[in-house]
N, C-alpha and C. Protein backbone atom coordinates (compact mmCIF):
# COMPACT_ATOMS: atom_id res chain seq x y z
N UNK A 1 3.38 -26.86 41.69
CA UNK A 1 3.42 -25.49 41.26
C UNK A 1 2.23 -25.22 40.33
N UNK A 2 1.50 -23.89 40.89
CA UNK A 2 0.55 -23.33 39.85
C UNK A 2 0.76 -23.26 38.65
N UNK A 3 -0.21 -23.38 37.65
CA UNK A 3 0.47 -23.32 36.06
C UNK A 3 -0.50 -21.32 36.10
N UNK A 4 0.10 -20.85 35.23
CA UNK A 4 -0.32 -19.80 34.94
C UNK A 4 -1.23 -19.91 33.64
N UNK A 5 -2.41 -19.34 33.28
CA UNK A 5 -3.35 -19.24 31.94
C UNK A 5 -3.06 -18.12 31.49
N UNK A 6 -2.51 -18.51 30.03
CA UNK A 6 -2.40 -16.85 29.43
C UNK A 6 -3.57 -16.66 28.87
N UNK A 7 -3.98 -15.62 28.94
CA UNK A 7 -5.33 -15.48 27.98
C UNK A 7 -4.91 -15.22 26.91
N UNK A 8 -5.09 -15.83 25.63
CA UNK A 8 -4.91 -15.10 24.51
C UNK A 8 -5.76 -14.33 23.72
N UNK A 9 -7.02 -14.36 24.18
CA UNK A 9 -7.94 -13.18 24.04
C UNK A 9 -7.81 -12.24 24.21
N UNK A 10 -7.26 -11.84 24.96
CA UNK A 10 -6.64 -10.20 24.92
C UNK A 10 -6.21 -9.89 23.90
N UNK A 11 -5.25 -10.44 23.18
CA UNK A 11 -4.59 -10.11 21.74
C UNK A 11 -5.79 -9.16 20.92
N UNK A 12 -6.93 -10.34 21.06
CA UNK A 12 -7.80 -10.28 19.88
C UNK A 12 -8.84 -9.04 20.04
N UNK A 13 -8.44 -8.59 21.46
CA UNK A 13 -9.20 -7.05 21.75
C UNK A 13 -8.37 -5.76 21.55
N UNK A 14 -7.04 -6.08 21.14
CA UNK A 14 -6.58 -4.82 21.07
C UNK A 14 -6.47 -4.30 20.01
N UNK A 15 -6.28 -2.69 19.53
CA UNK A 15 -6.53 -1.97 18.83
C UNK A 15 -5.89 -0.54 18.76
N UNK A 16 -5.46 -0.62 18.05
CA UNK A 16 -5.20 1.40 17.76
C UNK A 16 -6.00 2.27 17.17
N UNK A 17 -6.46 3.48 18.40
CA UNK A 17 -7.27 4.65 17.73
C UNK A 17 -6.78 5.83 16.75
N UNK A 18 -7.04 6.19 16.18
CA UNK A 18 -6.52 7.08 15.18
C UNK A 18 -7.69 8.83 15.33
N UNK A 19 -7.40 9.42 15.88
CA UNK A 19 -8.91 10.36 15.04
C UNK A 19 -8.44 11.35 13.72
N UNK A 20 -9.07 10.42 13.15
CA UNK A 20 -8.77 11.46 11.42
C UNK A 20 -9.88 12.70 11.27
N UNK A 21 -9.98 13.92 11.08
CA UNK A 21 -10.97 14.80 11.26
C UNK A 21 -12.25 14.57 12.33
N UNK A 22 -13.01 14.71 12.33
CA UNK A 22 -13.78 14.38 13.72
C UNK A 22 -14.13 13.26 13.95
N UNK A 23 -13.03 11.92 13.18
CA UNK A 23 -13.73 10.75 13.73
C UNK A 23 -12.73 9.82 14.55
N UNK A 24 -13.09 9.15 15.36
CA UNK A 24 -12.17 8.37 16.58
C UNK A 24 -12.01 7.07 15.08
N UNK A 25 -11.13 6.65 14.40
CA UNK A 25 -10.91 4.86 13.58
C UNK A 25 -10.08 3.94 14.90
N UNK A 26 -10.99 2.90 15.05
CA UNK A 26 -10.27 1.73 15.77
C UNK A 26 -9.75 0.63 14.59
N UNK A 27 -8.29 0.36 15.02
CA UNK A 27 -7.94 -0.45 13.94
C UNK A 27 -7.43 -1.45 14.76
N UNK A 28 -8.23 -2.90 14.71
CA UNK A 28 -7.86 -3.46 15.34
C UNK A 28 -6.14 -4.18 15.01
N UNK A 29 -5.70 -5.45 16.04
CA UNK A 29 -4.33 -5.82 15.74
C UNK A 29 -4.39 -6.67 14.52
N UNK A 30 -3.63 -6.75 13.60
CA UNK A 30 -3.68 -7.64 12.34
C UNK A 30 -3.34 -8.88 12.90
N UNK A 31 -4.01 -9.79 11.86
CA UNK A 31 -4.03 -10.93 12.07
C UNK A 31 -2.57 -11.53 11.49
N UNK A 32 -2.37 -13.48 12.02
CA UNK A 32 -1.22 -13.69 11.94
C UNK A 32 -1.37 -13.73 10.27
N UNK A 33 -1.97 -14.20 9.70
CA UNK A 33 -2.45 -13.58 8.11
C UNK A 33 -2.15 -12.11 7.54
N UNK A 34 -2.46 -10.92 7.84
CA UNK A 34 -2.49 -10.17 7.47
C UNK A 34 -1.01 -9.60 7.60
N UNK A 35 -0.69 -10.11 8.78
CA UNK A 35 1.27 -9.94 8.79
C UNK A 35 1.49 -10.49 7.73
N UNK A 36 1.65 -11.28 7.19
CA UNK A 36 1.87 -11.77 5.84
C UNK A 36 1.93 -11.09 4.77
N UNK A 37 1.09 -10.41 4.27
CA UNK A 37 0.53 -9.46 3.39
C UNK A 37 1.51 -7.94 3.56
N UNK A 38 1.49 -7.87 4.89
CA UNK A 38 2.66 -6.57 5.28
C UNK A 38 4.07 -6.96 4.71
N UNK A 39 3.96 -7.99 5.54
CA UNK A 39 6.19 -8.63 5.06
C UNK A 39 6.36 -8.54 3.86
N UNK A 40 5.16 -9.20 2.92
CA UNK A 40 5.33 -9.42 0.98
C UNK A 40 5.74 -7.77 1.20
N UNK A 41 4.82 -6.56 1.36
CA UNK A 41 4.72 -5.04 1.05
C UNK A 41 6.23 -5.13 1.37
N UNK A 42 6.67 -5.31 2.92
CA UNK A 42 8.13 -4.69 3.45
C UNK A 42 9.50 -5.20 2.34
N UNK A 43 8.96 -6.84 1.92
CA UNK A 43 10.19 -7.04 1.33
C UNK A 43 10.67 -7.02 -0.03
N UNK A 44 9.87 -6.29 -0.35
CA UNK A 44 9.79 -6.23 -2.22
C UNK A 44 10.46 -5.09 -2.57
N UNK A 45 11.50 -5.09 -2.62
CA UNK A 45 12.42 -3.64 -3.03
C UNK A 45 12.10 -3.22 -3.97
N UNK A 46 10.99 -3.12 -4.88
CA UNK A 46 10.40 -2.29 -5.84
C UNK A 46 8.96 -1.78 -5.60
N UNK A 47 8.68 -2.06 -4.29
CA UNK A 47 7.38 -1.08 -3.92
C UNK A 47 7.18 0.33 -4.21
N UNK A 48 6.00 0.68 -4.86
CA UNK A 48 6.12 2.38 -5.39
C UNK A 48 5.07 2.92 -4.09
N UNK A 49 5.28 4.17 -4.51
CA UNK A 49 4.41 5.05 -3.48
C UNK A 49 2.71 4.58 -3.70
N UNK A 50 2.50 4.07 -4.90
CA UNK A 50 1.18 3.15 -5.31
C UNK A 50 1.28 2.12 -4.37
N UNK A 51 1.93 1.40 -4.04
CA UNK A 51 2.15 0.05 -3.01
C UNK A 51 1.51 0.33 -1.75
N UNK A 52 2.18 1.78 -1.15
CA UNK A 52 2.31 1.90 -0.05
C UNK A 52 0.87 2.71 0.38
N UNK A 53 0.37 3.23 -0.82
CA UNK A 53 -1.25 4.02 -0.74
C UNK A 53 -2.01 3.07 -0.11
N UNK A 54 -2.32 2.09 -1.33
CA UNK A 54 -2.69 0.30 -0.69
C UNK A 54 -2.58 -0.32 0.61
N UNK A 55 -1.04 -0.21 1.10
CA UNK A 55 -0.93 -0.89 2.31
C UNK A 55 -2.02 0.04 3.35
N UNK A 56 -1.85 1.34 3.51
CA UNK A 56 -2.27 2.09 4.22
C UNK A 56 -4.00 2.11 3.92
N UNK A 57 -4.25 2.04 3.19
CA UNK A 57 -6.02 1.85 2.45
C UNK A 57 -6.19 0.53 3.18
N UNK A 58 -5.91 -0.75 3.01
CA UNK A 58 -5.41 -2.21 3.92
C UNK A 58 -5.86 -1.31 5.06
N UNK A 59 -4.56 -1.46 5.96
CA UNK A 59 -4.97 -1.00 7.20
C UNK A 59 -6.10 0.05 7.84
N UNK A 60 -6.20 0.82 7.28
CA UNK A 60 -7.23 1.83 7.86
C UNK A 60 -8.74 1.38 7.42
N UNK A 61 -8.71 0.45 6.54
CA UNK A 61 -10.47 -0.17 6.15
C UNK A 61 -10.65 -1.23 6.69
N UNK A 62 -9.54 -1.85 7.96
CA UNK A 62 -9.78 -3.02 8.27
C UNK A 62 -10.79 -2.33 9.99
N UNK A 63 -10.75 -0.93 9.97
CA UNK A 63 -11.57 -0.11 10.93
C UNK A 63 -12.83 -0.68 11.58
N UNK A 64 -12.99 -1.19 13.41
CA UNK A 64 -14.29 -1.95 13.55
C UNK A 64 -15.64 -0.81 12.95
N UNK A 65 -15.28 0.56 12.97
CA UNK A 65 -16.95 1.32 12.64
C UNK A 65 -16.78 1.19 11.00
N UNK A 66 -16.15 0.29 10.13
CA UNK A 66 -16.38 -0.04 8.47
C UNK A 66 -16.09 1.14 7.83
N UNK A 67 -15.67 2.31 8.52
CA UNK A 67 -15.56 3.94 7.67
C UNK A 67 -14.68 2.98 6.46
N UNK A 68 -14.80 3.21 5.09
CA UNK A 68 -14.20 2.94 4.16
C UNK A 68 -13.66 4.22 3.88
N UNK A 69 -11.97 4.67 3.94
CA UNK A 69 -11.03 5.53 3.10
C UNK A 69 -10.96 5.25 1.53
N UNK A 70 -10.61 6.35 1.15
CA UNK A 70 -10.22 6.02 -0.29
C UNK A 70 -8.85 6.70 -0.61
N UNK A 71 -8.23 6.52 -1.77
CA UNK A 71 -6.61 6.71 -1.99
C UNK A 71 -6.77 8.46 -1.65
N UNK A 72 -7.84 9.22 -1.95
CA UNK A 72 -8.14 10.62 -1.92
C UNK A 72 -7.81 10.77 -0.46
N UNK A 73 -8.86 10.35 0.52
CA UNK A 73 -8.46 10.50 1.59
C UNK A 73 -7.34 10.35 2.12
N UNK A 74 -6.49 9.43 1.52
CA UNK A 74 -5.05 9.31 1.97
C UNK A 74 -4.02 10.23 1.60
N UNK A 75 -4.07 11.04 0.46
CA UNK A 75 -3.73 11.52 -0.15
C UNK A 75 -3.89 13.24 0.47
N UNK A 76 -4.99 13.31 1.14
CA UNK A 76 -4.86 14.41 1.71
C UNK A 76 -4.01 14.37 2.87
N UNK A 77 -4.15 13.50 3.83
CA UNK A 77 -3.57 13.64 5.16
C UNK A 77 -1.84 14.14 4.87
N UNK A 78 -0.97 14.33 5.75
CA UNK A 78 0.19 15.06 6.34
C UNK A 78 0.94 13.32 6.07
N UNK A 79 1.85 13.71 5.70
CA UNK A 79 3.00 12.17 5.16
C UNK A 79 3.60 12.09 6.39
N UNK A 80 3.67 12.64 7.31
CA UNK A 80 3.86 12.17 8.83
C UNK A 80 2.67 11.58 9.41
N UNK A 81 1.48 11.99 9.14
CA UNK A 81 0.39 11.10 9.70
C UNK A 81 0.41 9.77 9.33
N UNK A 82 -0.14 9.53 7.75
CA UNK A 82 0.48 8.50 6.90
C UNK A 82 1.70 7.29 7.40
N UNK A 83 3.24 7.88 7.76
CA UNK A 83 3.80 6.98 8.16
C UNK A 83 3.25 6.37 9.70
N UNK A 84 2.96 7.78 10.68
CA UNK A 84 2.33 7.39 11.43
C UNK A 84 0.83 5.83 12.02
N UNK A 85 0.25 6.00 10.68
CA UNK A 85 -0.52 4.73 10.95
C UNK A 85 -0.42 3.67 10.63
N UNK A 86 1.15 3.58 9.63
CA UNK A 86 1.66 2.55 9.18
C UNK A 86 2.06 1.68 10.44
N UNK A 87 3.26 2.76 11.12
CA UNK A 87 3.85 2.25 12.44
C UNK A 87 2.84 1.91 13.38
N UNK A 88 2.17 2.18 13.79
CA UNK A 88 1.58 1.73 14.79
C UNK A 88 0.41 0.84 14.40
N UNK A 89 0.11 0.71 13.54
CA UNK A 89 -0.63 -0.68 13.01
C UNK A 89 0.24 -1.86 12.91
N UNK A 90 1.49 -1.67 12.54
CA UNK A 90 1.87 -3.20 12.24
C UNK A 90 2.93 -3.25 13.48
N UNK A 91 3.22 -2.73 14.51
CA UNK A 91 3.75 -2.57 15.42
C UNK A 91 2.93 -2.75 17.00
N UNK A 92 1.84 -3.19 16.62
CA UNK A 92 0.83 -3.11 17.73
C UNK A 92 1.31 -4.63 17.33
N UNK A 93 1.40 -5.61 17.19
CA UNK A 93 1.53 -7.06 16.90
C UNK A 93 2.54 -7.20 17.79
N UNK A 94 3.80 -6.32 17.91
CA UNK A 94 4.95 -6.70 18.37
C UNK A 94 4.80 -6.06 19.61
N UNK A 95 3.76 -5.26 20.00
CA UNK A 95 3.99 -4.47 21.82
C UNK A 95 3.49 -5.89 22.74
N UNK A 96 4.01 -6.22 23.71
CA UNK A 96 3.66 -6.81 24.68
C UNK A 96 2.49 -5.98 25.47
N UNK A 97 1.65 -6.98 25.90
CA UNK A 97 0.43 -6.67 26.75
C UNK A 97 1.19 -6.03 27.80
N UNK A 98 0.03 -5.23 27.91
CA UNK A 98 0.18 -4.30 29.61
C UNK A 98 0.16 -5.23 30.79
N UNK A 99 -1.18 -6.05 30.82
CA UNK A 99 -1.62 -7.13 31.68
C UNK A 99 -1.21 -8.57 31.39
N UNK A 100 0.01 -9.37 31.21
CA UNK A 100 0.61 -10.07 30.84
C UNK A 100 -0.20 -11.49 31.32
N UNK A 101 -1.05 -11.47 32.30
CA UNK A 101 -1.82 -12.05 33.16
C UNK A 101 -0.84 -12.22 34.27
């Protein structure tokens, strides 16, 4: 019997686009590291809305075009956008590939 090759390179190409005012942000998938750093954020039942500025500053500067946000910029966007790039940044880890090989 054939063995099947998973590629696990694929992982390391995927990414979520975001366009914040006229710009496309690719954020790529966090690393098995950077999950780390999320779980400490998720499991600390005294995280303030300061915590969560951070997490989101984290994710959106880890962007391949380097756009650096600042807490301002975050601070403007819609608190549905906001949760929005939370979820789908640390939730891109857990989607199964399209092309499974």
């Amino acid at each position: 019997m054939k063995q099947t090759i998973i590629d696990l390179n694929k992982y390391a190409d995927r990414a979520v686009e975001f366009m914040i005012g006229d710009k496309v942000i690719r954020c790529p998938e966090l690393s098995y590291k950077e999950m780390e750093k999320v779980q400490q954020y998720e499991q600390n039942s005294e995280s303030t809305r300061q915590d969560e500025m951070e997490m989101i500053l984290f994710l959106l500067n880890r962007n391949t075009a380097k756009i650096k946000f600042t807490k301002l910029d975050i601070g403007e966007l819609p608190a549905g956008a906001v949760t929005r790039i939370y979820q789908e940044c640390v939730l891109l880890s857990r989607k199964p590939l399209n092309d499974p090989n």
